[in-house]
PDB file of N, CA and C in Angstrom:
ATOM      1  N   UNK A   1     -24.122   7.104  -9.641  1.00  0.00           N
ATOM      2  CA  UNK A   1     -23.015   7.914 -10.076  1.00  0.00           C
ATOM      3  C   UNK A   1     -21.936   7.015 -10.671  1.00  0.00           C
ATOM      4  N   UNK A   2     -21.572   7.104 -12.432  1.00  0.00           N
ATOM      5  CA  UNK A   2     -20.422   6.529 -12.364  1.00  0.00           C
ATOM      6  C   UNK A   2     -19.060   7.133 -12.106  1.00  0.00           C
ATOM      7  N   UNK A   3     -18.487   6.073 -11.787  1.00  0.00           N
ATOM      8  CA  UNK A   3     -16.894   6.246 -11.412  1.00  0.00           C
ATOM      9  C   UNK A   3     -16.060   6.880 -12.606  1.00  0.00           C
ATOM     10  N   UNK A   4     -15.335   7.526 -13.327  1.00  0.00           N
ATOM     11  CA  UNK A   4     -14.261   7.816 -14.080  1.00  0.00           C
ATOM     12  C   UNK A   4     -13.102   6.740 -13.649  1.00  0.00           C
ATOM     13  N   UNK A   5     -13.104   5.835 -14.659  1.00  0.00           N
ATOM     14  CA  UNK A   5     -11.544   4.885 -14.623  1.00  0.00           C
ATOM     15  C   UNK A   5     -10.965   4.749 -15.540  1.00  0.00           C
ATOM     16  N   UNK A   6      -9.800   5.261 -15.109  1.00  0.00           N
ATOM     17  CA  UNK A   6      -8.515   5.591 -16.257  1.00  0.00           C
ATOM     18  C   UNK A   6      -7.729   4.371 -16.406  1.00  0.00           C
ATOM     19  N   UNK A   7      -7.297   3.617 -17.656  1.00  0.00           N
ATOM     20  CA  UNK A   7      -6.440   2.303 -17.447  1.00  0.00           C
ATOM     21  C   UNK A   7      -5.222   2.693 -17.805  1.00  0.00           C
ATOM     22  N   UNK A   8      -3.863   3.061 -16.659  1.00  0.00           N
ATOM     23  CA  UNK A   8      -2.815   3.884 -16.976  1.00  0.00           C
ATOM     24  C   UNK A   8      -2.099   2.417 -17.083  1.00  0.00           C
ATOM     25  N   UNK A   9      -2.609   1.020 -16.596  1.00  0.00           N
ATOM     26  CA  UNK A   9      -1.954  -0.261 -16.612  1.00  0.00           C
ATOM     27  C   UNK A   9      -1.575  -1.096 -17.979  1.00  0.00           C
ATOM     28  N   UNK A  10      -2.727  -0.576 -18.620  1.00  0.00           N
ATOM     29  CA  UNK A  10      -3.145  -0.665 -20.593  1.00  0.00           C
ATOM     30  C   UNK A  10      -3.507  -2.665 -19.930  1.00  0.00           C
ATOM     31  N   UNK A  11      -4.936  -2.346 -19.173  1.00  0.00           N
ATOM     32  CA  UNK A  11      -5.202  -3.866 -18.944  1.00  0.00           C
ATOM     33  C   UNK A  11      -5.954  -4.308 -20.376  1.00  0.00           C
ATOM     34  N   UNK A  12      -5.873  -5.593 -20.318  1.00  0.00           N
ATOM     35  CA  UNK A  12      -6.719  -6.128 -21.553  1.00  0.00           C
ATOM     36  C   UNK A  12      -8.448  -5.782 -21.550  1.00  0.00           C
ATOM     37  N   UNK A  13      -8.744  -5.678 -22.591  1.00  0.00           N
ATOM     38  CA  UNK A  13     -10.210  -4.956 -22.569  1.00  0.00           C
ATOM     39  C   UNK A  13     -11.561  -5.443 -21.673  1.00  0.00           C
ATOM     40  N   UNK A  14     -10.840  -6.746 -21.516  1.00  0.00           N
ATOM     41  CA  UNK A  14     -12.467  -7.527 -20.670  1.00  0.00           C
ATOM     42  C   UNK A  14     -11.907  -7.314 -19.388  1.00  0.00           C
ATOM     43  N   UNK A  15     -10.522  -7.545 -18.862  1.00  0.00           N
ATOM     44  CA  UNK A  15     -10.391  -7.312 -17.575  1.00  0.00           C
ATOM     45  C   UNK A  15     -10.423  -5.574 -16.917  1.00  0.00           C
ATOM     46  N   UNK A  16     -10.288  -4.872 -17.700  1.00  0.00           N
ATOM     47  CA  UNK A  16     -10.578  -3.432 -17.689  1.00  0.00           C
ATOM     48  C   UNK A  16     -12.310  -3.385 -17.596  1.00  0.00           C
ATOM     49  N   UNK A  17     -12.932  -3.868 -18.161  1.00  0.00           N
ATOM     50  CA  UNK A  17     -14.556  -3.924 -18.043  1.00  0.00           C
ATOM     51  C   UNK A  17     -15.022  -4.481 -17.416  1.00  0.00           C
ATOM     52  N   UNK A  18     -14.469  -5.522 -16.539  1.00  0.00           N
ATOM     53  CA  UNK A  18     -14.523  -5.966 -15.310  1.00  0.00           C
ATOM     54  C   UNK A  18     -14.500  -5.395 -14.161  1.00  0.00           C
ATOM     55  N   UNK A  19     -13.230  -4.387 -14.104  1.00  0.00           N
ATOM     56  CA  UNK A  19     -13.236  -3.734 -13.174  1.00  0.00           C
ATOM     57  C   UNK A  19     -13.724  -2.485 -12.726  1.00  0.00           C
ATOM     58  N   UNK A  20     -14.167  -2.351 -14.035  1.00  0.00           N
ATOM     59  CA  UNK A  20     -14.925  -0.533 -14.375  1.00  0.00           C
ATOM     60  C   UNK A  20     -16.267  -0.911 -13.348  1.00  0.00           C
ATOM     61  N   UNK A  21     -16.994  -2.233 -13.864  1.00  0.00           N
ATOM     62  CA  UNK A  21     -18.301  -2.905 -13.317  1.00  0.00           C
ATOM     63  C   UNK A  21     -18.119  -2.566 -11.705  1.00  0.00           C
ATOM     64  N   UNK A  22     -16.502  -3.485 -11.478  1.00  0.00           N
ATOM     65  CA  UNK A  22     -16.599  -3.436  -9.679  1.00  0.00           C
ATOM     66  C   UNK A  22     -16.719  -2.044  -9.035  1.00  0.00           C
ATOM     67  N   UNK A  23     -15.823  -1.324  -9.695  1.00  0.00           N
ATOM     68  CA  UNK A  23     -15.762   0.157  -8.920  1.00  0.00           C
ATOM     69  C   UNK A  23     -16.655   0.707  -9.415  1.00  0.00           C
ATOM     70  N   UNK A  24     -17.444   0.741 -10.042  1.00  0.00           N
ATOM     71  CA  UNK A  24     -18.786   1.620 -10.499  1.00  0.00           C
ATOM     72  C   UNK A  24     -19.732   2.936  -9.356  1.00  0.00           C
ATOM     73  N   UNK A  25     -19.707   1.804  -8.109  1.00  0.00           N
ATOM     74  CA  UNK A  25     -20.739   2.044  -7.182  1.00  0.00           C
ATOM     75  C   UNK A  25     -19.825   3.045  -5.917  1.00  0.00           C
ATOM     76  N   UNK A  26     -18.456   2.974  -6.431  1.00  0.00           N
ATOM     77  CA  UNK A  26     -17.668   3.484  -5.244  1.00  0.00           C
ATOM     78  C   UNK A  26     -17.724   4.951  -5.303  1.00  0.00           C
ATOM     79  N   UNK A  27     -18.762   5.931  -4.588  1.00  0.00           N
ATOM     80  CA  UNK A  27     -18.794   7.161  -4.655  1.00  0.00           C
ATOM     81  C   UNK A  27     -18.895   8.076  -3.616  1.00  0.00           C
ATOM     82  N   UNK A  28     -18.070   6.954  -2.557  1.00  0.00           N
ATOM     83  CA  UNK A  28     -17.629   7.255  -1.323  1.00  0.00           C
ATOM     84  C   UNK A  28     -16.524   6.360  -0.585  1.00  0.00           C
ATOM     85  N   UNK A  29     -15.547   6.806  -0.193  1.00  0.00           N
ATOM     86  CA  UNK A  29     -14.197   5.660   0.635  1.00  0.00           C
ATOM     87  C   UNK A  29     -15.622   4.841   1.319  1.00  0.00           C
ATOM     88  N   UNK A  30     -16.260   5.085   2.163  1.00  0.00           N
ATOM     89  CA  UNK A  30     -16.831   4.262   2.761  1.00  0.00           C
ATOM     90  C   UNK A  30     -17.501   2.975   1.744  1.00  0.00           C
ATOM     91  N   UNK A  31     -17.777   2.723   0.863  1.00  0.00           N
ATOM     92  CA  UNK A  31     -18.574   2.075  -0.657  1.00  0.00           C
ATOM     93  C   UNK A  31     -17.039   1.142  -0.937  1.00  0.00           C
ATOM     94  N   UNK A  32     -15.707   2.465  -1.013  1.00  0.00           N
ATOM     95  CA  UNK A  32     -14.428   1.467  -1.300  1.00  0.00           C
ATOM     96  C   UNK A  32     -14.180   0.202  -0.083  1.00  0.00           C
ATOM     97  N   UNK A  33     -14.368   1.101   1.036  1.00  0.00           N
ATOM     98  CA  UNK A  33     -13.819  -0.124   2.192  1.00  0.00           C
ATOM     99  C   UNK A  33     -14.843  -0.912   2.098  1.00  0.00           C
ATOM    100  N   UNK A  34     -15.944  -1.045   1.947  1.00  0.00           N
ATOM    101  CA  UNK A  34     -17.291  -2.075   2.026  1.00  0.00           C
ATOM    102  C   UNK A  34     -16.587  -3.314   1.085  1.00  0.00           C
ATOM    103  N   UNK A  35     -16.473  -2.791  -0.092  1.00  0.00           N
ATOM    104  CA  UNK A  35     -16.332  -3.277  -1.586  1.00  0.00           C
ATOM    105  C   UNK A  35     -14.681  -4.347  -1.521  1.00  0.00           C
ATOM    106  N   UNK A  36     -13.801  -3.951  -0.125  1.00  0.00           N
ATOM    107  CA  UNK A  36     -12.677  -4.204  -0.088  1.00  0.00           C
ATOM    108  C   UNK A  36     -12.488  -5.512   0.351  1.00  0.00           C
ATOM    109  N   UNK A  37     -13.682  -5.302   1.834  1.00  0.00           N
ATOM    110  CA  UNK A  37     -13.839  -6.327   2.612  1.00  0.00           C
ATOM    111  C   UNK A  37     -14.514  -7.294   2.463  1.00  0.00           C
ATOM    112  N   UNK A  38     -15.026  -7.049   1.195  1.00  0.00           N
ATOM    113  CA  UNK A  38     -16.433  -8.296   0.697  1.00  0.00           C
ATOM    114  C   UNK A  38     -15.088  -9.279  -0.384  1.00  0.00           C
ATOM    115  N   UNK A  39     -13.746  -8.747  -0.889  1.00  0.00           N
ATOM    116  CA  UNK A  39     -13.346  -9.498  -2.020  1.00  0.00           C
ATOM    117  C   UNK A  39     -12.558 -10.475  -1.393  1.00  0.00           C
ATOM    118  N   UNK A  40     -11.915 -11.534  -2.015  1.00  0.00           N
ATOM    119  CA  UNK A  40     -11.029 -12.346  -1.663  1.00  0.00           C
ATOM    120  C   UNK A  40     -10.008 -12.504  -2.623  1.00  0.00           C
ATOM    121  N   UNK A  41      -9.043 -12.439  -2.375  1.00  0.00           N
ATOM    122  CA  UNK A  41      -8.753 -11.674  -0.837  1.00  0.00           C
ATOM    123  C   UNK A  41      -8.975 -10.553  -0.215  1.00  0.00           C
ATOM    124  N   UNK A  42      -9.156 -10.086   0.982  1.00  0.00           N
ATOM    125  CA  UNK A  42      -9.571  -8.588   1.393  1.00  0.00           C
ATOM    126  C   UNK A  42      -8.739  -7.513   0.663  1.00  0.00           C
ATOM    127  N   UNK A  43      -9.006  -6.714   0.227  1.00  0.00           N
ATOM    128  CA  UNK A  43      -8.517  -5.542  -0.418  1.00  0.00           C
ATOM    129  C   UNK A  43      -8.595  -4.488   0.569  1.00  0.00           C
ATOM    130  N   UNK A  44      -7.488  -3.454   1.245  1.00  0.00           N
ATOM    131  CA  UNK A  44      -7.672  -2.977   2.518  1.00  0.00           C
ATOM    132  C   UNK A  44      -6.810  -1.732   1.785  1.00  0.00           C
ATOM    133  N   UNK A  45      -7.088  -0.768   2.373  1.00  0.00           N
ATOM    134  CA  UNK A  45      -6.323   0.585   1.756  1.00  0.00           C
ATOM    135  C   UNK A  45      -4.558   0.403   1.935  1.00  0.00           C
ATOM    136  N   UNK A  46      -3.988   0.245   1.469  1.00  0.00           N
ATOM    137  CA  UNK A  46      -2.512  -0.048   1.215  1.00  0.00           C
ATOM    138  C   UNK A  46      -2.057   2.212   2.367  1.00  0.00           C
ATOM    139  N   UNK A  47      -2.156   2.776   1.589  1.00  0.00           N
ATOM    140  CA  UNK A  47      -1.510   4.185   1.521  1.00  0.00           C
ATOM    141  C   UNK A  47      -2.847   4.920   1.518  1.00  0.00           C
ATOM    142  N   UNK A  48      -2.095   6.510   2.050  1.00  0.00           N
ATOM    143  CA  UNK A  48      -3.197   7.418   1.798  1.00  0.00           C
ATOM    144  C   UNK A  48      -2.157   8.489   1.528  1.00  0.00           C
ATOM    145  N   UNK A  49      -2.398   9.245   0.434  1.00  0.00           N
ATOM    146  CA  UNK A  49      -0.901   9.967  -0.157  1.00  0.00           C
ATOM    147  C   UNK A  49      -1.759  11.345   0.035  1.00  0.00           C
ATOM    148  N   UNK A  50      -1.568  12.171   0.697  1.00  0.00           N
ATOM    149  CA  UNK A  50      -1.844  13.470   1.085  1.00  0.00           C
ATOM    150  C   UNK A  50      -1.393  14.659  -0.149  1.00  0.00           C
ATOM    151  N   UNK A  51      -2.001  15.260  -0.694  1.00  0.00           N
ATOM    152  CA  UNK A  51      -1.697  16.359  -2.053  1.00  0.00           C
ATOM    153  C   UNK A  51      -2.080  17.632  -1.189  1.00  0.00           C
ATOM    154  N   UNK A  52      -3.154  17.797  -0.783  1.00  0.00           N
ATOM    155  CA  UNK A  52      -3.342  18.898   0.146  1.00  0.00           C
ATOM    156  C   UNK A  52      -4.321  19.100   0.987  1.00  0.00           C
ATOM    157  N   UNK A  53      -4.564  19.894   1.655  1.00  0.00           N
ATOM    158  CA  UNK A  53      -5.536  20.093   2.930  1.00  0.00           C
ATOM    159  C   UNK A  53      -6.724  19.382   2.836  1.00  0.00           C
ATOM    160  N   UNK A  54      -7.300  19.272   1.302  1.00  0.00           N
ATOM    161  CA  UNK A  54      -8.304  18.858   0.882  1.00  0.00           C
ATOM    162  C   UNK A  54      -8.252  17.493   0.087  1.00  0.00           C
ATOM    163  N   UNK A  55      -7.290  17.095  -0.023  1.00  0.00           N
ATOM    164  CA  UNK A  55      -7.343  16.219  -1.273  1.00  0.00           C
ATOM    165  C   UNK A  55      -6.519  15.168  -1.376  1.00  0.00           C
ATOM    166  N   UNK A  56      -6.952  13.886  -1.105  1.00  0.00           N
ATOM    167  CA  UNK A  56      -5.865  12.561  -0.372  1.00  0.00           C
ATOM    168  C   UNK A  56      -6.116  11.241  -2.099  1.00  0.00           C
ATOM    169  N   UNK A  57      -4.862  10.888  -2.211  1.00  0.00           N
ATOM    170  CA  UNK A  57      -5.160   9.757  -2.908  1.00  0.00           C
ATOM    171  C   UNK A  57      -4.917   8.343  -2.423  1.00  0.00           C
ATOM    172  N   UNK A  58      -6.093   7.708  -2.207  1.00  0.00           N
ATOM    173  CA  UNK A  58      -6.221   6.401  -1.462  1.00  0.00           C
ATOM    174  C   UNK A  58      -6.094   5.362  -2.300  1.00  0.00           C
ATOM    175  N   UNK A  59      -4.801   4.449  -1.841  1.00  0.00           N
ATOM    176  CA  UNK A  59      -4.504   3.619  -2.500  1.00  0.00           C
ATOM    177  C   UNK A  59      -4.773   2.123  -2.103  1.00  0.00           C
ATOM    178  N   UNK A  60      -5.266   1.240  -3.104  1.00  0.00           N
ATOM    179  CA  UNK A  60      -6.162   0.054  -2.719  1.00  0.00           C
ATOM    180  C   UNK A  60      -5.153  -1.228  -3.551  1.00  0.00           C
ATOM    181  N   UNK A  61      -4.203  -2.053  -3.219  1.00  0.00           N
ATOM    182  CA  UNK A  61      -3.902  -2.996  -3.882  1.00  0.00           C
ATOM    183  C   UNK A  61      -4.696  -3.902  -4.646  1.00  0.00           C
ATOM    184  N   UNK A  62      -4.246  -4.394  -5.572  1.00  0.00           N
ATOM    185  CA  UNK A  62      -5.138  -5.194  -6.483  1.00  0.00           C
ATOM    186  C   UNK A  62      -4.149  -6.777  -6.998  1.00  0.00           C
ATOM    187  N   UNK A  63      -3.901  -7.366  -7.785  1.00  0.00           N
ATOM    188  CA  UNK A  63      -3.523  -8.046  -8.073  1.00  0.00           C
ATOM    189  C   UNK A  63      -1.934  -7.370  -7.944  1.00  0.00           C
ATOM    190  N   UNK A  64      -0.841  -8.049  -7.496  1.00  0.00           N
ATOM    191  CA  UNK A  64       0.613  -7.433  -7.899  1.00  0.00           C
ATOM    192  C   UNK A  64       0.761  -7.245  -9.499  1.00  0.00           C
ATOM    193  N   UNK A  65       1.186  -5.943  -9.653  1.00  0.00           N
ATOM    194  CA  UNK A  65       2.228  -4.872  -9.043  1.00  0.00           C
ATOM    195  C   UNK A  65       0.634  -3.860  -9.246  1.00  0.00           C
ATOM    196  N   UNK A  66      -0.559  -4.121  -9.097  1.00  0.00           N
ATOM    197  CA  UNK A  66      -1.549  -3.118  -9.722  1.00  0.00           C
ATOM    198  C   UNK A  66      -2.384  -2.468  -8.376  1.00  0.00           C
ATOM    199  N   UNK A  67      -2.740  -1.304  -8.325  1.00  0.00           N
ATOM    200  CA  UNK A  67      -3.583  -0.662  -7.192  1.00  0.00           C
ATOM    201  C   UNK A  67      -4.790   0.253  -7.792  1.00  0.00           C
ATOM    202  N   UNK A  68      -5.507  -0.110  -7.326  1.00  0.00           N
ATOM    203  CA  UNK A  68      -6.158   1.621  -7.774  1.00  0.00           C
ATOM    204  C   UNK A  68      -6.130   2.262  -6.949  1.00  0.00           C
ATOM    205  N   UNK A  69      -6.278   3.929  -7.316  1.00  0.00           N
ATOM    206  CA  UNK A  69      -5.895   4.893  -6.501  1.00  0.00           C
ATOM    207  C   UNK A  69      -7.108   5.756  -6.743  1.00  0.00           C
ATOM    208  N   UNK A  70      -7.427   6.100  -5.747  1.00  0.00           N
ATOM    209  CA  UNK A  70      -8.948   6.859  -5.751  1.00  0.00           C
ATOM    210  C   UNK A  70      -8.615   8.553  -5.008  1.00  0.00           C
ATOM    211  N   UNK A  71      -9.111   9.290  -6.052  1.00  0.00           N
ATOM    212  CA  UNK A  71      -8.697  11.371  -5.751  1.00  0.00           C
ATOM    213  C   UNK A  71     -10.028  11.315  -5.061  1.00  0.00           C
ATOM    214  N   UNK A  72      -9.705  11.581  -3.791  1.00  0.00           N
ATOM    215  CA  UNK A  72     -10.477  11.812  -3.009  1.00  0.00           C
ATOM    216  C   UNK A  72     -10.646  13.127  -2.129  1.00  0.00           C
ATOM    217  N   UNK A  73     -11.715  14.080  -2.247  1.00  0.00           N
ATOM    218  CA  UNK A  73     -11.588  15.236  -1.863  1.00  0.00           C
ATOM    219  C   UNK A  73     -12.495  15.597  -0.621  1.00  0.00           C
TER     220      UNK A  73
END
């Protein structure tokens, strides 16, 4: 399953295709936290921003000031 990744950061084109590669496989939080704990530095869920009963956006720091944020339902 691929991921949908939006670059709202306007990263440069190879580091954007870089990261499309890493998150590719993430098609479950559980795949994100795996994927978090394998990087170096650990990448650990920063936030979990609640929208509604159903629907949380989990936020993952990345290099400062950058995160990705994953709609998770």
């Amino acid at each position: 399953m691929a991921i949908r990744l939006i670059d709202r950061a306007r990263l440069p084109e190879a580091a954007f295709r870089d990261l499309q590669l890493a998150v590719n496989g993430h098609a479950s939080l559980e795949r994100v936290l795996e994927w978090g704990r394998a990087q170096a530095p650990v990448r650990r869920v920063a936030e979990i921003v609640t929208q509604d009963e159903f629907t949380h956006d989990v936020l993952v720091p990345l290099d400062p000031p950058l995160y990705l944020a994953y709609d998770v339902t």
